[in-house]
Protein backbone atom coordinates (compact mmCIF):
# COMPACT_ATOMS: atom_id res chain seq x y z
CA UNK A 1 -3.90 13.49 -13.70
CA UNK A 2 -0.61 14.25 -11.79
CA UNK A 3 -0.19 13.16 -8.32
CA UNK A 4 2.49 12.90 -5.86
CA UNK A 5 2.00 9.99 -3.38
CA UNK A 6 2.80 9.92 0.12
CA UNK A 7 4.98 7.08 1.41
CA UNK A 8 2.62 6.15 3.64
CA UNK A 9 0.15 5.28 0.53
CA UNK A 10 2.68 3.70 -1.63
CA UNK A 11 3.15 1.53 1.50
CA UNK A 12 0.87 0.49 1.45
CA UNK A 13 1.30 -1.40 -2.09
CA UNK A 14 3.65 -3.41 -0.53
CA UNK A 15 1.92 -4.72 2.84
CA UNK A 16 -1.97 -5.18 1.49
CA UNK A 17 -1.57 -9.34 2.58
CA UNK A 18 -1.24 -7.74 6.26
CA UNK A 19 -4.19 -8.31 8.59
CA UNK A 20 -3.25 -5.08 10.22
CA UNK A 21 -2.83 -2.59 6.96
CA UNK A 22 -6.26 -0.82 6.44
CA UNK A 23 -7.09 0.83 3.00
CA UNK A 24 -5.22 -1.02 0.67
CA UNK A 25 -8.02 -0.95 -1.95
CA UNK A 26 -7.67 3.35 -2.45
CA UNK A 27 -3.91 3.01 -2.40
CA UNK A 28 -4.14 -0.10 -5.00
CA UNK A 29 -6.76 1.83 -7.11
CA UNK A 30 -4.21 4.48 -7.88
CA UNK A 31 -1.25 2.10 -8.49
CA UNK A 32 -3.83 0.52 -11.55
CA UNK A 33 -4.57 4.01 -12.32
CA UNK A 34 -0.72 4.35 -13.05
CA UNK A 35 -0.33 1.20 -15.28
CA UNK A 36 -3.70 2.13 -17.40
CA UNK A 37 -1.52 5.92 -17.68
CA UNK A 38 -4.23 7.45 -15.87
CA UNK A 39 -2.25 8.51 -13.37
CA UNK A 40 1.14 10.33 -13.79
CA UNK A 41 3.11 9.98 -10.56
CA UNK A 42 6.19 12.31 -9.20
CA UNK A 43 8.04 11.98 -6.35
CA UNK A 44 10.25 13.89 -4.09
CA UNK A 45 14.27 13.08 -4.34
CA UNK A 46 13.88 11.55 -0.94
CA UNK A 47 10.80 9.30 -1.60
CA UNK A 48 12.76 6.54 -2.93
CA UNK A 49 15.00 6.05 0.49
CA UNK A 50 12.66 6.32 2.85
CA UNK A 51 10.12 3.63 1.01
CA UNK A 52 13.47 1.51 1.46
CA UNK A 53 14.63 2.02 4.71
CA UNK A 54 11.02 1.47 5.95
CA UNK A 55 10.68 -1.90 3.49
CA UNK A 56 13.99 -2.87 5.23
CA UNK A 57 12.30 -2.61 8.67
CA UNK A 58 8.88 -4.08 8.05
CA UNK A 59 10.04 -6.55 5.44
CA UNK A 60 13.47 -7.81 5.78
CA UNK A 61 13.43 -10.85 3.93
CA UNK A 62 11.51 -9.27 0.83
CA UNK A 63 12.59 -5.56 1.09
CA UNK A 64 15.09 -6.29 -1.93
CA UNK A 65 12.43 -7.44 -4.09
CA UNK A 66 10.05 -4.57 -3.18
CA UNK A 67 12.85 -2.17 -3.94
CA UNK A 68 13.25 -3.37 -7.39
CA UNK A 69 9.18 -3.59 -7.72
CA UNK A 70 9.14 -0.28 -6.59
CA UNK A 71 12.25 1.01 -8.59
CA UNK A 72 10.00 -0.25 -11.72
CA UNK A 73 6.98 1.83 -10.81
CA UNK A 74 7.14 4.89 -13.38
CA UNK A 75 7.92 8.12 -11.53
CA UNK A 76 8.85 11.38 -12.57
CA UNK A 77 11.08 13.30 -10.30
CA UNK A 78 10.20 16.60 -8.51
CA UNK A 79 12.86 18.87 -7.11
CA UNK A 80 11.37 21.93 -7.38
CA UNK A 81 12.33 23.71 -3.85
CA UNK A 82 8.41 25.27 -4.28
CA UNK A 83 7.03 22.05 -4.64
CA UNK A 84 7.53 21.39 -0.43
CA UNK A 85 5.66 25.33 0.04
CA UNK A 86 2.99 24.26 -1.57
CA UNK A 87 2.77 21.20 0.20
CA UNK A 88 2.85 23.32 3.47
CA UNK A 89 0.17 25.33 2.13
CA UNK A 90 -2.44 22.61 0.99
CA UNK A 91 -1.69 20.80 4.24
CA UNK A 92 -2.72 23.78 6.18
CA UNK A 93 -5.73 24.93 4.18
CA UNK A 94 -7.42 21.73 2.75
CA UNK A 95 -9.28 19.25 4.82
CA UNK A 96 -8.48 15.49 5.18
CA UNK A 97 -11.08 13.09 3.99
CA UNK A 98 -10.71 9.65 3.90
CA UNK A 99 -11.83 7.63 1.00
CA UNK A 100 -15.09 6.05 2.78
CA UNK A 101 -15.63 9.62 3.19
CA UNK A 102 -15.03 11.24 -0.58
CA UNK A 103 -18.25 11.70 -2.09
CA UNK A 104 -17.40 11.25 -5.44
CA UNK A 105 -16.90 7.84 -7.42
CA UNK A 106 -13.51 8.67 -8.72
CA UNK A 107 -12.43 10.20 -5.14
CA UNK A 108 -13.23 6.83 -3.70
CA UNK A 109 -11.62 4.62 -6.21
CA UNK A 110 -8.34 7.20 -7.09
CA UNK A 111 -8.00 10.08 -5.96
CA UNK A 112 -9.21 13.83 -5.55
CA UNK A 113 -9.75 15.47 -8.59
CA UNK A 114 -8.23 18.98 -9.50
CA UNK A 115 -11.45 20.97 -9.05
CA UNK A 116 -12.32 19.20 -5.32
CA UNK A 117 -8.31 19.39 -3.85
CA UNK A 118 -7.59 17.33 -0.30
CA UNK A 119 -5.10 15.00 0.40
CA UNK A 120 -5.94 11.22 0.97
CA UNK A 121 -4.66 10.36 4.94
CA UNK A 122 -4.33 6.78 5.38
């Protein structure tokens, strides 16, 4: 399965010790999904420097580290100008459900599957 991840998600990675950071476990599921190659991530060119400048923020002391954590995450890159259309066009058409709320297994563990597209919003 190919997914791109929002920033907010992959965040989320990165802040699951905070008290304060709800639905870790989704966001976490699909990071495992990635090591077991279950999961084929891409990523927008900007993806990378907005995860940082928000570490940087939120996580001064440990932002470096994340970087490099993050860095070693295996991403392919998307810069297909069509990809952000289609983006505009899912977000417009397809409702938001939240993983308590997906009603299948895989849904609430990963993430939607091809035949049942929404986006995750966390």
């Amino acid at each position: 399965m190919i997914l791109v991840v929002d920033a907010s998600v992959a965040l989320k990675w990165f802040f699951q010790n905070r008290d304060d950071e709800k639905d870790c476990e989704p966001a976490l599921s699909i990071l495992s999904a990635v090591d077991e190659g279950r999961i084929q991530l891409q990523r927008p060119p900007h993806f990378i420097a907005e995860m940082a400048a928000v570490l940087a923020r939120k996580k001064p002391d440990e932002c470096e580290d994340d970087l490099f954590d993050l860095l070693n995450v295996e991403f392919q890159i998307t810069q297909q100008p069509e990809i952000y259309s289609t983006a505009i066009d899912l977000a417009t058409r397809l409702p938001c459900i939240r993983p308590t709320q997906a009603s299948s297994p895989l849904m609430k563990s990963t993430i939607v599957n091809r035949k049942k597209m929404a986006r995750y919003c966390f």
